[in-house]
PDB file of N, CA and C in Angstrom:
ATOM      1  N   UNK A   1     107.435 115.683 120.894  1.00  0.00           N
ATOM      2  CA  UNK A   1     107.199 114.991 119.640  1.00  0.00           C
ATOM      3  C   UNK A   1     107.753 113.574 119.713  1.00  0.00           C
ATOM      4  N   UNK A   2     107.090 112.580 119.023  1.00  0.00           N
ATOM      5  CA  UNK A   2     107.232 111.407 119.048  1.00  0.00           C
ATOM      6  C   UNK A   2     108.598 111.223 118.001  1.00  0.00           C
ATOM      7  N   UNK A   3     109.503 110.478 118.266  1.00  0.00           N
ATOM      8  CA  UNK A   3     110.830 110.494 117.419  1.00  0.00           C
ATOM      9  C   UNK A   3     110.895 109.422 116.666  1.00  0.00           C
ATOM     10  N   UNK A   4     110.737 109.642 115.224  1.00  0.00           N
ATOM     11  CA  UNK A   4     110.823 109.114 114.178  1.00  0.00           C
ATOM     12  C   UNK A   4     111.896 108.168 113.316  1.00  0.00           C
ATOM     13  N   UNK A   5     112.660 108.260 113.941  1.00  0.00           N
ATOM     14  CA  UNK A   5     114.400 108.049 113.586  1.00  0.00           C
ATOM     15  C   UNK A   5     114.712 106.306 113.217  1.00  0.00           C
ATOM     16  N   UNK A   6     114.152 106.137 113.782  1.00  0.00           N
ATOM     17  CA  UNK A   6     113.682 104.115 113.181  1.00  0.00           C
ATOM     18  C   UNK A   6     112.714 103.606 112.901  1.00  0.00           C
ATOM     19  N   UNK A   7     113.051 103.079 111.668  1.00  0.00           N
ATOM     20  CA  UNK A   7     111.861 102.355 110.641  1.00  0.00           C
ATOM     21  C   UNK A   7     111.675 101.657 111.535  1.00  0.00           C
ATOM     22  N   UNK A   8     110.483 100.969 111.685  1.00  0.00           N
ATOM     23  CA  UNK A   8     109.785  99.255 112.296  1.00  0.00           C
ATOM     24  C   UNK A   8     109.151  98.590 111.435  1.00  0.00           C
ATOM     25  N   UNK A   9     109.466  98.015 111.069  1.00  0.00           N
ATOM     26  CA  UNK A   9     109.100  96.938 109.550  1.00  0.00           C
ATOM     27  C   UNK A   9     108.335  96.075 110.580  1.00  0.00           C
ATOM     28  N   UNK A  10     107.408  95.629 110.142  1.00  0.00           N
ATOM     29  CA  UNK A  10     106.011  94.386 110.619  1.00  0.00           C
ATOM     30  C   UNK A  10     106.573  93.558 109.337  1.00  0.00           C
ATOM     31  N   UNK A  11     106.546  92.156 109.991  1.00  0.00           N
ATOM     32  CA  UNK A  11     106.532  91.071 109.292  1.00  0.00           C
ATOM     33  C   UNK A  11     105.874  89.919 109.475  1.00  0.00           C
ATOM     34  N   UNK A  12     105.093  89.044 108.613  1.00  0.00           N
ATOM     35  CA  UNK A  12     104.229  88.225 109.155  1.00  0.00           C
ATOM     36  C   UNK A  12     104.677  86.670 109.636  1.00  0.00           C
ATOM     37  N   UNK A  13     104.050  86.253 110.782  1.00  0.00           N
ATOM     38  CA  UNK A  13     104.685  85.041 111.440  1.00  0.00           C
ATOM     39  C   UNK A  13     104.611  83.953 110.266  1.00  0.00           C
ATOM     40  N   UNK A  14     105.866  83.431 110.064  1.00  0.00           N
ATOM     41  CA  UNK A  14     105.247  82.309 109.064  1.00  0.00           C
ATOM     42  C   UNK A  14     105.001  82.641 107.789  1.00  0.00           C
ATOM     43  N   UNK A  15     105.269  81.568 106.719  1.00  0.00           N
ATOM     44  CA  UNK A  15     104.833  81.860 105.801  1.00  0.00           C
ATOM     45  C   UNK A  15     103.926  80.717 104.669  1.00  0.00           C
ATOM     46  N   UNK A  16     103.023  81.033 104.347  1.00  0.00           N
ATOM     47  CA  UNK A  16     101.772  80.173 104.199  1.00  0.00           C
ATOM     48  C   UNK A  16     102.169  79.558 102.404  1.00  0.00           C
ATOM     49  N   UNK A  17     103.128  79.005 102.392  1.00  0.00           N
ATOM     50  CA  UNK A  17     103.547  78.580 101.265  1.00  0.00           C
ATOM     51  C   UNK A  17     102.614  77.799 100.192  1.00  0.00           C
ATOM     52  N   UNK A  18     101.861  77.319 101.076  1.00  0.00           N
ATOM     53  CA  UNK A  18     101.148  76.687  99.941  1.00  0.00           C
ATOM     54  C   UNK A  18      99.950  76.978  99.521  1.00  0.00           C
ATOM     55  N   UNK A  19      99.576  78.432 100.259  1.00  0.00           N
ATOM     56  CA  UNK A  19      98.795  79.157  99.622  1.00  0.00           C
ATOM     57  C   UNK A  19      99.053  79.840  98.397  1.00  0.00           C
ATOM     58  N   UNK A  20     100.812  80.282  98.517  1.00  0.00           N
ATOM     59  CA  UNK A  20     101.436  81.484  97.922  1.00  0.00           C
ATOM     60  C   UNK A  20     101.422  80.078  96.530  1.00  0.00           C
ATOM     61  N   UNK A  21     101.589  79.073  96.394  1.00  0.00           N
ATOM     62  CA  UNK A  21     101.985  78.513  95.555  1.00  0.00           C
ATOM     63  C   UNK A  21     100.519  78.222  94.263  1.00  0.00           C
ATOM     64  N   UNK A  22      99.659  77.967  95.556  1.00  0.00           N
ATOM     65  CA  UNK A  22      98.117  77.922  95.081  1.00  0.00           C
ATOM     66  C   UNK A  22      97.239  79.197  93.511  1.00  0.00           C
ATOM     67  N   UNK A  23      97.881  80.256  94.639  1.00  0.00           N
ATOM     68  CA  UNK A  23      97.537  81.647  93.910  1.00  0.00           C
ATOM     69  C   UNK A  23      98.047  81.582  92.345  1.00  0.00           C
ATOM     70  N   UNK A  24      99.856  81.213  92.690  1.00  0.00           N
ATOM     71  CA  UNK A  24     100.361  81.292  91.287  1.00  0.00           C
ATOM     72  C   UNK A  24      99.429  80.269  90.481  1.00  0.00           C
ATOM     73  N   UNK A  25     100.168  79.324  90.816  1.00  0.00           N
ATOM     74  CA  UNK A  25      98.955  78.373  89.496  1.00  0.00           C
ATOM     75  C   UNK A  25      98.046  78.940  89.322  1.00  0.00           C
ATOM     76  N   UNK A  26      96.734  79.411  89.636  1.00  0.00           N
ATOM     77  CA  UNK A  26      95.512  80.360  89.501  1.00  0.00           C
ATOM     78  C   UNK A  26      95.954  80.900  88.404  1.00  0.00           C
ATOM     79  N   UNK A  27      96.946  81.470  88.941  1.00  0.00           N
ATOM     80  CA  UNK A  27      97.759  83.047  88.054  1.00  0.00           C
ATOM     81  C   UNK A  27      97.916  82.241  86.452  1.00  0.00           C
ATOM     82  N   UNK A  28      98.617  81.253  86.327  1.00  0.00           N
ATOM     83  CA  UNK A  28      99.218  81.030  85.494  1.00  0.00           C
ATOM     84  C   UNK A  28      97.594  80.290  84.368  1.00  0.00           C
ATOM     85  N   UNK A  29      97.037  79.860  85.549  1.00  0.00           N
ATOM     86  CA  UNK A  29      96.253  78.806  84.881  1.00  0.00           C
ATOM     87  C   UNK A  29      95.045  80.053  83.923  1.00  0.00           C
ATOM     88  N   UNK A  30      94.692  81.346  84.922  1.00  0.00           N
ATOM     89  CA  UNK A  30      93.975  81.996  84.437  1.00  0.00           C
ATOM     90  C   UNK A  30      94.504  82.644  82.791  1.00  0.00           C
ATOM     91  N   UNK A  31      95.819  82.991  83.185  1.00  0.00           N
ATOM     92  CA  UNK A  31      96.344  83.735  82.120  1.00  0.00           C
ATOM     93  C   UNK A  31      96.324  82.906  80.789  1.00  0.00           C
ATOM     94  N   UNK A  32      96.644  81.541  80.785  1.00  0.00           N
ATOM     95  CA  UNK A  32      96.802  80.864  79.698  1.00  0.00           C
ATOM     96  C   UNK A  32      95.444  80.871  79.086  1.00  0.00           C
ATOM     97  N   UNK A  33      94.382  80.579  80.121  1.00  0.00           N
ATOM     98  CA  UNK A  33      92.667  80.268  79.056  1.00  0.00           C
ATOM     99  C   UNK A  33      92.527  81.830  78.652  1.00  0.00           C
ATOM    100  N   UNK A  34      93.050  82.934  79.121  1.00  0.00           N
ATOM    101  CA  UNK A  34      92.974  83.813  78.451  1.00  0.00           C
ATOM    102  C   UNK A  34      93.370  84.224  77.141  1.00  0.00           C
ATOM    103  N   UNK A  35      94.738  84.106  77.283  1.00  0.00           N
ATOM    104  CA  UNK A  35      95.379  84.173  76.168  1.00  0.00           C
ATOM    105  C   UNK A  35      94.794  83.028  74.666  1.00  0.00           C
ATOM    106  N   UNK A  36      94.365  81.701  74.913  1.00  0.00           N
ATOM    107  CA  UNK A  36      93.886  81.010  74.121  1.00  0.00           C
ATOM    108  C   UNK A  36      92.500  81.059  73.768  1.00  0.00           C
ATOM    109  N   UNK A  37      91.432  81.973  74.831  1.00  0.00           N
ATOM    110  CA  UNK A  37      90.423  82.445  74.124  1.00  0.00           C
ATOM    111  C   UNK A  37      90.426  83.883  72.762  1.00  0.00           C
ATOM    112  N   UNK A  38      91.395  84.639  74.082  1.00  0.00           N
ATOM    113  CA  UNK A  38      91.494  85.651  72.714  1.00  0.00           C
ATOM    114  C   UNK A  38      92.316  85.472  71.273  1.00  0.00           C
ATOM    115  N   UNK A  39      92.699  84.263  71.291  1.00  0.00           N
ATOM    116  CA  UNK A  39      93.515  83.750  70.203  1.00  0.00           C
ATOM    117  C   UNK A  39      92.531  83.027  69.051  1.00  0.00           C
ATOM    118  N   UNK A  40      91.289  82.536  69.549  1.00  0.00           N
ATOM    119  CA  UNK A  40      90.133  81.577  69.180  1.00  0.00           C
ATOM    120  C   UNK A  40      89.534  82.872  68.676  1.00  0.00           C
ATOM    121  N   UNK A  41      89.170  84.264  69.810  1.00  0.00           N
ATOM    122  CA  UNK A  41      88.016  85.073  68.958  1.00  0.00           C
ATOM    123  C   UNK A  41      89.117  85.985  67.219  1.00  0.00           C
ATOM    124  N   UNK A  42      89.963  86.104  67.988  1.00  0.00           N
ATOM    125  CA  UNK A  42      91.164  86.870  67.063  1.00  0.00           C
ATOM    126  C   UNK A  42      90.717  85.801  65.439  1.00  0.00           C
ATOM    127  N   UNK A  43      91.198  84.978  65.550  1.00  0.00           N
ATOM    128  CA  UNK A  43      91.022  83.864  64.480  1.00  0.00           C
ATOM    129  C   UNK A  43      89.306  84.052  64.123  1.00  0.00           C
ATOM    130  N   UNK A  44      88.575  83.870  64.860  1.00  0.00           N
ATOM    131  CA  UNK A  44      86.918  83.849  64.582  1.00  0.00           C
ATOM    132  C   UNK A  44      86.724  85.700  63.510  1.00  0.00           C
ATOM    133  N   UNK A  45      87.804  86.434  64.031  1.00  0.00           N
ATOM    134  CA  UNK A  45      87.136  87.346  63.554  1.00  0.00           C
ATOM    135  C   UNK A  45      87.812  87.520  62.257  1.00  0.00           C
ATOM    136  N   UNK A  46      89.221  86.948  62.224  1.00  0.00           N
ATOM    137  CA  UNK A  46      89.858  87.363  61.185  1.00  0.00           C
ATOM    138  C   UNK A  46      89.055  86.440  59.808  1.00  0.00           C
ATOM    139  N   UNK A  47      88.507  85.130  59.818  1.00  0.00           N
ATOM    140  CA  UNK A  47      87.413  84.343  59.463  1.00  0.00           C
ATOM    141  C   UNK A  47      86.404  84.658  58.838  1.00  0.00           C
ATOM    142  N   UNK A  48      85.828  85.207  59.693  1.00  0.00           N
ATOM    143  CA  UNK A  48      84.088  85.770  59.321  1.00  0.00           C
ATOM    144  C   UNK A  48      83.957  86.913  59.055  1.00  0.00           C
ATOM    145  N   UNK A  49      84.764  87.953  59.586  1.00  0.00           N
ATOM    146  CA  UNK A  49      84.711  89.096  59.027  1.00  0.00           C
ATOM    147  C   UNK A  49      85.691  90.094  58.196  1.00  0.00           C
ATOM    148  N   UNK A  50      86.204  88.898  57.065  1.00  0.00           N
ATOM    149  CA  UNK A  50      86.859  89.192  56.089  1.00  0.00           C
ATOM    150  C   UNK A  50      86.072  89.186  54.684  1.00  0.00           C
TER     151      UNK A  50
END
């Protein structure tokens, strides 16, 4: 049997920072037009269908 007894963690060469930095903004940028559309329909509905 093959002996199990040590983890081997893989880790990647390098780290691509300004991708990782890229993504967030995405992240952040997506979340905000989200949050301010559903804030626009929230309001549209509380509006018109009162």
């Amino acid at each position: 049997m093959a002996d199990h007894s040590e983890v081997a963690y893989t880790t990647a060469d390098g780290n691509d920072y300004p991708a990782h930095e890229q993504t967030y903004e995405s992240s952040l940028k997506l979340t905000k037009y989200t949050c301010v559309t559903l804030v626009v329909i929230l309001a549209l509905m509380a509006i018109f269908l009162t």
